[in-house]
Protein backbone atom coordinates (compact mmCIF):
# COMPACT_ATOMS: atom_id res chain seq x y z
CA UNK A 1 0.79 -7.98 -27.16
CA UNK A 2 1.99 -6.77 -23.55
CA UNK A 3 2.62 -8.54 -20.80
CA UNK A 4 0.83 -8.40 -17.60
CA UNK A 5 3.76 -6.18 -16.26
CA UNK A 6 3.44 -3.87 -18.75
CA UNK A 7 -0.48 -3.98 -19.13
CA UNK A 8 -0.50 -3.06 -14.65
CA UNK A 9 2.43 -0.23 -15.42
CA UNK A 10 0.33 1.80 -18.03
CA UNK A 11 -2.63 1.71 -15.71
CA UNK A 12 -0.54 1.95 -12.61
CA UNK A 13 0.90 5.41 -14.07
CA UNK A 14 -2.02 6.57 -15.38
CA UNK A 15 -3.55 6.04 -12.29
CA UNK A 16 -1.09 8.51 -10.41
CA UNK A 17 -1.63 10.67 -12.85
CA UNK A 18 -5.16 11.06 -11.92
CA UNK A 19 -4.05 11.42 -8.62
CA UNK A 20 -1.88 13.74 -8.80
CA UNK A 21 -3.98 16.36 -11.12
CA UNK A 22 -6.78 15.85 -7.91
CA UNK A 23 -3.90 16.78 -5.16
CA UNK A 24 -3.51 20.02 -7.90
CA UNK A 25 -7.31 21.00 -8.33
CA UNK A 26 -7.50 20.68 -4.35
CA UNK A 27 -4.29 22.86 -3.78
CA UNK A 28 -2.52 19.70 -1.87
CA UNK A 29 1.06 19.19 -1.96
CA UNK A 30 2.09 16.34 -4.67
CA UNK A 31 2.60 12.74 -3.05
CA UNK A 32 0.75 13.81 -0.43
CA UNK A 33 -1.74 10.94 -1.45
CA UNK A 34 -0.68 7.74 -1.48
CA UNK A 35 -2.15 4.52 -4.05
CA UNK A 36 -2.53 1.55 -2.30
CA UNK A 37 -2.86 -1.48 -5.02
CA UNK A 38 -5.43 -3.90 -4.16
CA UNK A 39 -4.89 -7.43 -5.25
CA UNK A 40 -7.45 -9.60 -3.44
CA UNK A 41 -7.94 -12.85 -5.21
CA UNK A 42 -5.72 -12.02 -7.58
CA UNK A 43 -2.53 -14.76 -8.28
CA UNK A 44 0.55 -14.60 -7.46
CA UNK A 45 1.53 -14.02 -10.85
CA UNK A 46 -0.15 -11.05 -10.58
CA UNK A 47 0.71 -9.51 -7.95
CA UNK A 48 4.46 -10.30 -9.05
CA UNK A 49 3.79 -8.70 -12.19
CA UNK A 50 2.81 -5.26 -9.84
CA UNK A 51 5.76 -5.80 -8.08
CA UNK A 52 7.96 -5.44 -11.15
CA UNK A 53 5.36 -2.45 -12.74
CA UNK A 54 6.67 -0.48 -9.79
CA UNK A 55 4.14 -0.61 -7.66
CA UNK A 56 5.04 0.91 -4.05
CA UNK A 57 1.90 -0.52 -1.55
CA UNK A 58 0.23 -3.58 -2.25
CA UNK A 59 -3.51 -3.78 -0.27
CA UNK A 60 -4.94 -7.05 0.90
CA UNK A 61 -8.55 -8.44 2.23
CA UNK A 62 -7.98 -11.71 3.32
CA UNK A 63 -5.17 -12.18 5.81
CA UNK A 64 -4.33 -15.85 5.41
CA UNK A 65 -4.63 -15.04 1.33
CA UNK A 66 -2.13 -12.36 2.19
CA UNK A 67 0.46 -14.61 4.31
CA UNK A 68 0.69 -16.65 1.60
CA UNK A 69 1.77 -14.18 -1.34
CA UNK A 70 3.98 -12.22 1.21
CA UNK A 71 6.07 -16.08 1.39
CA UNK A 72 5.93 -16.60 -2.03
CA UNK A 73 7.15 -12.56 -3.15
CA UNK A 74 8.96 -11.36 -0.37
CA UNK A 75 8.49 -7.97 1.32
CA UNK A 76 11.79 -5.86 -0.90
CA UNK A 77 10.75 -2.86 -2.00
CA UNK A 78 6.71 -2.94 -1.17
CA UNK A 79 4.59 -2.39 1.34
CA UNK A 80 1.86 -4.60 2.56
CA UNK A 81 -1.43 -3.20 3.91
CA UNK A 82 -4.16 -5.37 5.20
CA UNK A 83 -7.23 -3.61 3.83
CA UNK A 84 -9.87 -5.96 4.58
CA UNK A 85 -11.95 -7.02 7.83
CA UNK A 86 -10.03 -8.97 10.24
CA UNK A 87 -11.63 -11.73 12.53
CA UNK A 88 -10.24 -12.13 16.10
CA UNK A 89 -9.33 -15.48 15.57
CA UNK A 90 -6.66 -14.19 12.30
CA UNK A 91 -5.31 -11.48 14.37
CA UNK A 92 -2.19 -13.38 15.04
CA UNK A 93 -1.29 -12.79 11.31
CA UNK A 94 -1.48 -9.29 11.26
CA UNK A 95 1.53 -7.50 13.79
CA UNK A 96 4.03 -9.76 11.80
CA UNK A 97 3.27 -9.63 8.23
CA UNK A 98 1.78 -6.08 7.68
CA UNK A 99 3.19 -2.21 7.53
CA UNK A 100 -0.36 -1.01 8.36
CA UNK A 101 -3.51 -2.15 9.54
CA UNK A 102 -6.21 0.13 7.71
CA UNK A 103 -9.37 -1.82 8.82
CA UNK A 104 -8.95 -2.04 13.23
CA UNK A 105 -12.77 -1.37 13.56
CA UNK A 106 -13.35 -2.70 17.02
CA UNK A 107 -12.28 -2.51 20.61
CA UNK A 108 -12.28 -6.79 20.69
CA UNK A 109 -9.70 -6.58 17.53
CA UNK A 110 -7.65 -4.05 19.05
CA UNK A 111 -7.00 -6.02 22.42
CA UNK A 112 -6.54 -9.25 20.37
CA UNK A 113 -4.15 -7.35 17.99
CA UNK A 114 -2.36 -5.59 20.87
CA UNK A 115 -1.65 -8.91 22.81
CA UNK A 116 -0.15 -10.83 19.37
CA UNK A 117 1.79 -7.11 18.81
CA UNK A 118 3.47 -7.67 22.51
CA UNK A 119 4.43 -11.39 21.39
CA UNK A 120 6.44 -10.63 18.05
CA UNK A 121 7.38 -7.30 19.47
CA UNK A 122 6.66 -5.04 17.42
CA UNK A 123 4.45 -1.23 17.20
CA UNK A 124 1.89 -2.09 14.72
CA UNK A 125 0.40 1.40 12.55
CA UNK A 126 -3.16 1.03 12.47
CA UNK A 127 -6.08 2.88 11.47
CA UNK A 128 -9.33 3.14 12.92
CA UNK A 129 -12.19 2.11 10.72
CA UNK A 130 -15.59 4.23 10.91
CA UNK A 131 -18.64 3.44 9.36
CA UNK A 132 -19.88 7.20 8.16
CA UNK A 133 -22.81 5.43 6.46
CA UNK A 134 -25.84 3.72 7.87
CA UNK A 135 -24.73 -0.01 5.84
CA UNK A 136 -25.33 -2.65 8.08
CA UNK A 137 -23.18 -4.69 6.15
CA UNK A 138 -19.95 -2.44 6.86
CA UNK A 139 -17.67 -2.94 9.69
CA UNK A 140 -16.21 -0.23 11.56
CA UNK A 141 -17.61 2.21 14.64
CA UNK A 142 -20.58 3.73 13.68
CA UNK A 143 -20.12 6.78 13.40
CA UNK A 144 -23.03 8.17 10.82
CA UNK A 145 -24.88 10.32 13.12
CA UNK A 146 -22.14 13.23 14.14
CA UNK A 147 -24.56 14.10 17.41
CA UNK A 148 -23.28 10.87 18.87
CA UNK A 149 -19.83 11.29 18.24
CA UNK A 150 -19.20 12.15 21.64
CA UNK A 151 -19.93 8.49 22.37
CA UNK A 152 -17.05 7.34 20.00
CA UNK A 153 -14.54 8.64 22.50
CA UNK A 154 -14.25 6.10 25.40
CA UNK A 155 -13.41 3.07 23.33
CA UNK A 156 -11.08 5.42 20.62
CA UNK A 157 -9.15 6.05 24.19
CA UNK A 158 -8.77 2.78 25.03
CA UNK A 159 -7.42 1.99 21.54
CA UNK A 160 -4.87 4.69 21.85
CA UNK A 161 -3.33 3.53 25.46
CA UNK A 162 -2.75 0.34 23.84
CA UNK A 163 0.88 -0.26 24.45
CA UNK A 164 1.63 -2.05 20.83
CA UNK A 165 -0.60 -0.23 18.19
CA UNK A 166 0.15 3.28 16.82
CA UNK A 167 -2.63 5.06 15.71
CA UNK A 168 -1.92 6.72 12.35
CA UNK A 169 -5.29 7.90 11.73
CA UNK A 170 -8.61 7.05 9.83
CA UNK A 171 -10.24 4.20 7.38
CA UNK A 172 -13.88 4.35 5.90
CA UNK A 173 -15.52 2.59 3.08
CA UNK A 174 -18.65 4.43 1.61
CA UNK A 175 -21.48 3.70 0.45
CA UNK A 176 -21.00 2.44 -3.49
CA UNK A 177 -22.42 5.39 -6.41
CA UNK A 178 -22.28 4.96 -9.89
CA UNK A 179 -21.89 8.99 -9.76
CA UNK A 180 -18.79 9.40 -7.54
CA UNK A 181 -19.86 12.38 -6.49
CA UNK A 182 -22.63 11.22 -3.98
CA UNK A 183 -19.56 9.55 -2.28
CA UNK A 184 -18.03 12.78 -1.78
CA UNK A 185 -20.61 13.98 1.73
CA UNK A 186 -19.26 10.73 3.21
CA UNK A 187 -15.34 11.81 2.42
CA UNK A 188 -15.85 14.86 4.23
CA UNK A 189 -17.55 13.40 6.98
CA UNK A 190 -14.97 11.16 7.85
CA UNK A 191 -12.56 14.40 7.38
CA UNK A 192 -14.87 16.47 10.18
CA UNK A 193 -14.63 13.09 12.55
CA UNK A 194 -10.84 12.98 12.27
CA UNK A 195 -10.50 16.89 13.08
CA UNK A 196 -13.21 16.24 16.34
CA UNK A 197 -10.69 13.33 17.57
CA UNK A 198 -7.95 15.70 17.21
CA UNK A 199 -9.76 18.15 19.28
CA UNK A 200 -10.28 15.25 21.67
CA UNK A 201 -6.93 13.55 21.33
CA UNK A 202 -4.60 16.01 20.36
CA UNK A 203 -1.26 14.38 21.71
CA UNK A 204 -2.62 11.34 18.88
CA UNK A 205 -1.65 10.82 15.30
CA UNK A 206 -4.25 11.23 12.90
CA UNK A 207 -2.54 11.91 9.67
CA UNK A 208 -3.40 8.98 7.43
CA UNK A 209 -7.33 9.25 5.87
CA UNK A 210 -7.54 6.18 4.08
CA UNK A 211 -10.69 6.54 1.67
CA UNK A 212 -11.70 6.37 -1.63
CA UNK A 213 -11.65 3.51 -4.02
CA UNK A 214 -11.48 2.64 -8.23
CA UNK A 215 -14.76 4.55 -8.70
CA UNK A 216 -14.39 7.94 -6.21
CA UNK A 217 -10.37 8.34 -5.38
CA UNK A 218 -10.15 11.31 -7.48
CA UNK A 219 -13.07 12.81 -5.32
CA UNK A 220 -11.35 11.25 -2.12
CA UNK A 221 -7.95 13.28 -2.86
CA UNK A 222 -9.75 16.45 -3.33
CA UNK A 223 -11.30 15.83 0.33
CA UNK A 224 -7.87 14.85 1.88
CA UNK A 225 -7.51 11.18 1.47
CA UNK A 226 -3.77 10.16 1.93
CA UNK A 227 -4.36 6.71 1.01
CA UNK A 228 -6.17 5.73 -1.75
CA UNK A 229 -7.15 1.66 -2.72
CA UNK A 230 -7.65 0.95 -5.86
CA UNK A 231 -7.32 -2.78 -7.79
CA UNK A 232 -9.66 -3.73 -10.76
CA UNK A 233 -8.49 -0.49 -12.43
CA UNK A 234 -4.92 -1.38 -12.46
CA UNK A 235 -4.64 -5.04 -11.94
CA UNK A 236 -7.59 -5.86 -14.28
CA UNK A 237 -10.71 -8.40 -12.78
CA UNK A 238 -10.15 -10.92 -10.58
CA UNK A 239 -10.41 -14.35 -11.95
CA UNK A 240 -13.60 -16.05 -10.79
CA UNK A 241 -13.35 -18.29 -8.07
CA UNK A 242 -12.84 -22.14 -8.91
């Protein structure tokens, strides 16, 4: 029988695999999208076993979850991106623990997460999260109806003068499909919005497109995603909660 590390290698390969035939079919340069592995709820155990599979960016939802596994495994060798929604009142985890922020998806965050940047000293990468859907129950700028884009800019200003956060570019979550294709409209959405704040803010960065998940990333790298999340498919289920 394999172990775990083994068992999150295979997939983890197979995985880039799949990525990297989709950066072929959409003429994109290989490793020019990026897999982040998402181990929310997942143990420690696990995510150690990823660590030793290989795996390059670990993704996590929870920050104080997060802060925990980064003490117990150590940052050598991995990256950690904080994936999920941040509350104001966890900000302070966030400048000192993570490589990049891909959920900043309000003005209130960004001052909180500025201030606690200044304190440890340290640039933090973020990426600005925009809700290209019209789920209530997503965070992020709303940014569905492209008519009212215009109305996006003052606040995506302010975020940018912020003297501790580095914008790297864009974050969305779609709407869920069991055809991953209806995903794919809401991909290239969020690719139009980041070349209309280029237009706008053309000094910026916006290189990153973090988008697509288990069920769409193939369709996501064939509209430009850069960073990719994906976690069940690699890392198995998580284990329900006690």
């Amino acid at each position: 029988m394999p172990s775990l590390t083994d068992f999150i290698r295979e997939r983890y390969l197979q995985t880039l695999e799949r990525i990297a035939a989709a950066e072929h079919r959409a003429g994109r340069a290989p490793g020019s999208a990026r897999l982040v592995v998402v181990t929310k709820s997942q143990p420690v155990e696990t995510v150690r076993a990823a660590q030793e599979a290989g795996v390059k960016i670990l993704g996590e939802n929870y920050p104080e979850e997060a802060v925990d596994k980064i003490a117990a495994l150590g940052a050598a060798g991995v990256e950690w991106h904080m994936i999920g929604h941040v509350q104001s009142r966890k900000a302070n985890l966030i400048p000192v623990n993570f490589a990049l922020l891909h959920s900043l998806d309000s003005l209130k965050l960004a001052t909180r997460l500025d201030r606690f940047a200044a304190q440890a000293g340290r640039i933090l990468p973020v990426l600005l999260e925009f809700n290209v859907g019209e789920e209530a129950s997503k965070f992020g700028w709303s940014a569905a109806d492209e008519a009212r884009w215009t109305d996006l800019l003052p606040e995506v200003d302010m975020v940018l003068k912020s003297g501790y956060l580095k914008v790297r570019g864009l974050m969305t979550m779609p709407p869920l499909f069991e055809n991953p294709e209806r995903t794919r409209p809401y991909f290239q959405k969020l690719r139009r919005l980041r070349e209309f704040l280029a237009q706008n803010f053309p000094a910026a960065d916006w290189s990153e497109l973090s988008m697509g998940a288990s069920a769409d990333f193939e369709a996501a790298v064939e509209e430009g995603a850069t960073l990719v999340r994906v976690g069940t498919a690699i890392v198995g289920p998580r284990p329900p909660k006690p």
